[in-house]
PDB file of N, CA and C in Angstrom:
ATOM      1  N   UNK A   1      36.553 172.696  28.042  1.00  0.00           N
ATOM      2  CA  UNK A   1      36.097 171.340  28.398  1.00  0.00           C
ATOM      3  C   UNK A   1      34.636 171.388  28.826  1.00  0.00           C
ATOM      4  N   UNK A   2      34.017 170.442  28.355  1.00  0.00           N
ATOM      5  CA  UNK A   2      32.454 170.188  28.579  1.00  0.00           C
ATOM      6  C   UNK A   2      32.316 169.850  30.044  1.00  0.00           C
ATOM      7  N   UNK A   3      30.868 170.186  30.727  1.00  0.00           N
ATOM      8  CA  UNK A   3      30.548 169.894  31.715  1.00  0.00           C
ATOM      9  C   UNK A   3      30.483 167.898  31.874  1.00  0.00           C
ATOM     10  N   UNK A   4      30.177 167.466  30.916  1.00  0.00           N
ATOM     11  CA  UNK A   4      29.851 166.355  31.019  1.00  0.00           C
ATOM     12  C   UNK A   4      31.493 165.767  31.162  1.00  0.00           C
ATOM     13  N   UNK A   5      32.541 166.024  30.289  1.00  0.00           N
ATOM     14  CA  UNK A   5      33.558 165.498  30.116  1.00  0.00           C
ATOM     15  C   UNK A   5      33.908 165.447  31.554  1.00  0.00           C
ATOM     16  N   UNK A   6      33.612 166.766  32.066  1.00  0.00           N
ATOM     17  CA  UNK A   6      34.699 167.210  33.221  1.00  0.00           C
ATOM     18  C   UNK A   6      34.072 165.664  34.430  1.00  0.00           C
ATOM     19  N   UNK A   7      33.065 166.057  34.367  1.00  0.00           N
ATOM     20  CA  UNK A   7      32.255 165.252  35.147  1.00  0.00           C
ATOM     21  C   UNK A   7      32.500 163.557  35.490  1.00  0.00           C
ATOM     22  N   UNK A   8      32.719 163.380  33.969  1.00  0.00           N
ATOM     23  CA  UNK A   8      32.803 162.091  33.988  1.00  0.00           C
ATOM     24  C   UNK A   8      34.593 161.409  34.241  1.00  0.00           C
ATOM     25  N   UNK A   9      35.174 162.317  33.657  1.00  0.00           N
ATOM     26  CA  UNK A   9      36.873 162.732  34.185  1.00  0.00           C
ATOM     27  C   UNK A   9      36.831 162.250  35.775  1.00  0.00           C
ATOM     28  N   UNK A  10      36.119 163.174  36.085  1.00  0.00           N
ATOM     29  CA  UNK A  10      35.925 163.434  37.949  1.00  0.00           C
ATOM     30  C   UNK A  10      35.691 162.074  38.322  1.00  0.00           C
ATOM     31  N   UNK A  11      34.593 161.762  37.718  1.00  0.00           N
ATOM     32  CA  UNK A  11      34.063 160.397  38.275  1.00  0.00           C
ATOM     33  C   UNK A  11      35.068 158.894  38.210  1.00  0.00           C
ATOM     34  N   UNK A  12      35.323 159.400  37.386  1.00  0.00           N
ATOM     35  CA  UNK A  12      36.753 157.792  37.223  1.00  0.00           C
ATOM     36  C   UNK A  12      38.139 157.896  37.477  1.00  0.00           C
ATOM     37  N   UNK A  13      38.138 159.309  37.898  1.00  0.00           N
ATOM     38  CA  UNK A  13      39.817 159.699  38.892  1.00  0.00           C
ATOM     39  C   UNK A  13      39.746 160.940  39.099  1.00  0.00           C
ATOM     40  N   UNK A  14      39.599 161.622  39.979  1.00  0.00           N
ATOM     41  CA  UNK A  14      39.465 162.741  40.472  1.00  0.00           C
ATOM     42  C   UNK A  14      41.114 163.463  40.382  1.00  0.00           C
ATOM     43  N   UNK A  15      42.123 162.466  40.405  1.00  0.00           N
ATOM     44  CA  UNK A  15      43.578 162.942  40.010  1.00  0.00           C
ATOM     45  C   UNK A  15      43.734 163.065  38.496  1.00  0.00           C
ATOM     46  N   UNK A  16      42.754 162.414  37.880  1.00  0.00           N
ATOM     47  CA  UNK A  16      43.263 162.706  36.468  1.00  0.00           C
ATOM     48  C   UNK A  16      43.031 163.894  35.950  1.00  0.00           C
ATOM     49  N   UNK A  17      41.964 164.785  35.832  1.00  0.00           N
ATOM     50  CA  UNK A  17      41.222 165.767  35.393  1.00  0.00           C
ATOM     51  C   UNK A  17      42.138 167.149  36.020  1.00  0.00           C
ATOM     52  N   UNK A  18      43.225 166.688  37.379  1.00  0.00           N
ATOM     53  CA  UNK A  18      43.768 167.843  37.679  1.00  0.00           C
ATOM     54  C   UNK A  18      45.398 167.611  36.725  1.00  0.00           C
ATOM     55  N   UNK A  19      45.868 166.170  36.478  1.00  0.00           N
ATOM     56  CA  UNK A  19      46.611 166.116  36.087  1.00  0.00           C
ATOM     57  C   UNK A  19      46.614 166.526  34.225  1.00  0.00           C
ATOM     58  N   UNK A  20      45.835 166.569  33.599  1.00  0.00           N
ATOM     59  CA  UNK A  20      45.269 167.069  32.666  1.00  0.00           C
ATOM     60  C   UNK A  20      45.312 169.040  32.438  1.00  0.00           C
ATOM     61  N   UNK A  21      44.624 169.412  33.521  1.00  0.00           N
ATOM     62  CA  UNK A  21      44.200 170.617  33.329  1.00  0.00           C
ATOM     63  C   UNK A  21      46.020 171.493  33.446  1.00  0.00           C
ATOM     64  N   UNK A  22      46.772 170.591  34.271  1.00  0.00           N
ATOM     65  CA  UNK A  22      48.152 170.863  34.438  1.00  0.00           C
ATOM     66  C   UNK A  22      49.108 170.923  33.400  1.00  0.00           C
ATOM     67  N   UNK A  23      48.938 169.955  32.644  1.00  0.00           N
ATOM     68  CA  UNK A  23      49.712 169.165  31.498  1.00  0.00           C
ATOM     69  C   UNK A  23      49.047 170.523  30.151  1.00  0.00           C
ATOM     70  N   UNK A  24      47.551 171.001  30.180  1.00  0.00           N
ATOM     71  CA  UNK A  24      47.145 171.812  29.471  1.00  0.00           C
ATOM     72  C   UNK A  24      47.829 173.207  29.476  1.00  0.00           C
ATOM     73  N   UNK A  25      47.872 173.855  30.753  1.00  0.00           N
ATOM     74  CA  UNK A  25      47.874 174.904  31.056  1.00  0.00           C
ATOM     75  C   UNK A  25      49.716 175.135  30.934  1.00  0.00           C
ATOM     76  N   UNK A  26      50.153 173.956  30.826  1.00  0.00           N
ATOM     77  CA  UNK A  26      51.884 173.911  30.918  1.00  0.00           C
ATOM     78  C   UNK A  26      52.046 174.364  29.413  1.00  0.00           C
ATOM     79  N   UNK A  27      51.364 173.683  28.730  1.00  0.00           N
ATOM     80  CA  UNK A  27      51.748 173.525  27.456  1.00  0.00           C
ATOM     81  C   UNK A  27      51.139 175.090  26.576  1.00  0.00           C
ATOM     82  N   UNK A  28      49.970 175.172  27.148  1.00  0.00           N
ATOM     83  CA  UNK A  28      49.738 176.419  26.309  1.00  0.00           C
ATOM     84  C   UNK A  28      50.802 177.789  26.806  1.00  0.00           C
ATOM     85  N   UNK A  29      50.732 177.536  28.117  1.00  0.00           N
ATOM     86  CA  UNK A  29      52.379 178.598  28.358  1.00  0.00           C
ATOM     87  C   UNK A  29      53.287 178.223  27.779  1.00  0.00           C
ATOM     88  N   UNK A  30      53.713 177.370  27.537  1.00  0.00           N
ATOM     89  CA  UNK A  30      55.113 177.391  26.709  1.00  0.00           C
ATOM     90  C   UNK A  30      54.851 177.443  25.014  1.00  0.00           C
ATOM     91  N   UNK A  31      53.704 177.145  24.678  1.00  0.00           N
ATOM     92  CA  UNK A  31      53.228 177.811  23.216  1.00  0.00           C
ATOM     93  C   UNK A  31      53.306 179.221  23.212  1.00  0.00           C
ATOM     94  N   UNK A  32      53.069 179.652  24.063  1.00  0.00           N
ATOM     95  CA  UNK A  32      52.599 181.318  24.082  1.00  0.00           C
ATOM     96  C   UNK A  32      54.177 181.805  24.767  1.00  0.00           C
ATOM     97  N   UNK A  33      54.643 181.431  25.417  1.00  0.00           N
ATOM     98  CA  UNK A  33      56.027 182.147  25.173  1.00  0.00           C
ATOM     99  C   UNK A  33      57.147 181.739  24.163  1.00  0.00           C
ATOM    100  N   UNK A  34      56.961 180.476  23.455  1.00  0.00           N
ATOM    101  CA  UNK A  34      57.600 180.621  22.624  1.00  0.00           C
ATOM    102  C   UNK A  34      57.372 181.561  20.899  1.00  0.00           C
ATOM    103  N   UNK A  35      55.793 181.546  21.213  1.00  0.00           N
ATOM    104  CA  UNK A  35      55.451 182.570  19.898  1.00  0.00           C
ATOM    105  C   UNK A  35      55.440 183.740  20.220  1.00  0.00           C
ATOM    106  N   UNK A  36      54.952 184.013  21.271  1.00  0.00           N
ATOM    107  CA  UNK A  36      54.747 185.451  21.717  1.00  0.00           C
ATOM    108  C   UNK A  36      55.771 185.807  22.431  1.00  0.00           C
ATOM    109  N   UNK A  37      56.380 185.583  23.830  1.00  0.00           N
ATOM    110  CA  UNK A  37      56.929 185.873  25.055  1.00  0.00           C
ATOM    111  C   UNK A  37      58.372 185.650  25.247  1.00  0.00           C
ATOM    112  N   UNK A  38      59.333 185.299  23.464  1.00  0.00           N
ATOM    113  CA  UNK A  38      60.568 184.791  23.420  1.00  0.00           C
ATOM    114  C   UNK A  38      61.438 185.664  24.898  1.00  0.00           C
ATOM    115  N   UNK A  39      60.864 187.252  24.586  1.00  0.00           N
ATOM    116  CA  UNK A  39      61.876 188.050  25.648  1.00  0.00           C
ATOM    117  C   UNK A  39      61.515 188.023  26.862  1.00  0.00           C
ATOM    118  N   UNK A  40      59.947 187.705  26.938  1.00  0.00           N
ATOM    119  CA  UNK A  40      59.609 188.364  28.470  1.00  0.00           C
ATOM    120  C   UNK A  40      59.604 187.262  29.104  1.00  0.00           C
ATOM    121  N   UNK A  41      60.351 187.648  30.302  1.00  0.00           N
ATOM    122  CA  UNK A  41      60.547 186.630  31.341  1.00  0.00           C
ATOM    123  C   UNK A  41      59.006 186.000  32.354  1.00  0.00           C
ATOM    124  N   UNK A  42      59.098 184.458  32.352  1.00  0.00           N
ATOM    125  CA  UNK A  42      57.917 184.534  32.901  1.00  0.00           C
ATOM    126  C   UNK A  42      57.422 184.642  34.158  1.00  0.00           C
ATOM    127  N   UNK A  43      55.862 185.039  34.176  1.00  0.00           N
ATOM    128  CA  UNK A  43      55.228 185.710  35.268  1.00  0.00           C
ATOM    129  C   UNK A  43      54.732 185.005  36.206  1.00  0.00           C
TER     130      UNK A  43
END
């Protein structure tokens, strides 16, 4: 994410940009254990 995006994110809801980075970080874990991590339990 761009400095400017983040910025301007910030500026018009300071809850959104965390609710975002959450919703991101959820999803690429469950991409990555379902391609990669079927066995390993997560960390």
């Amino acid at each position: 994410m761009s400095i400017s995006a983040f910025n301007l994110t910030k500026n018009t809801n300071e809850s959104n940009i965390f609710v975002v980075l959450v919703i991101d970080f959820y999803l690429l874990r469950t991409t990555r254990i379902f391609n990669k991590d079927k066995d390993k339990p997560i960390t």
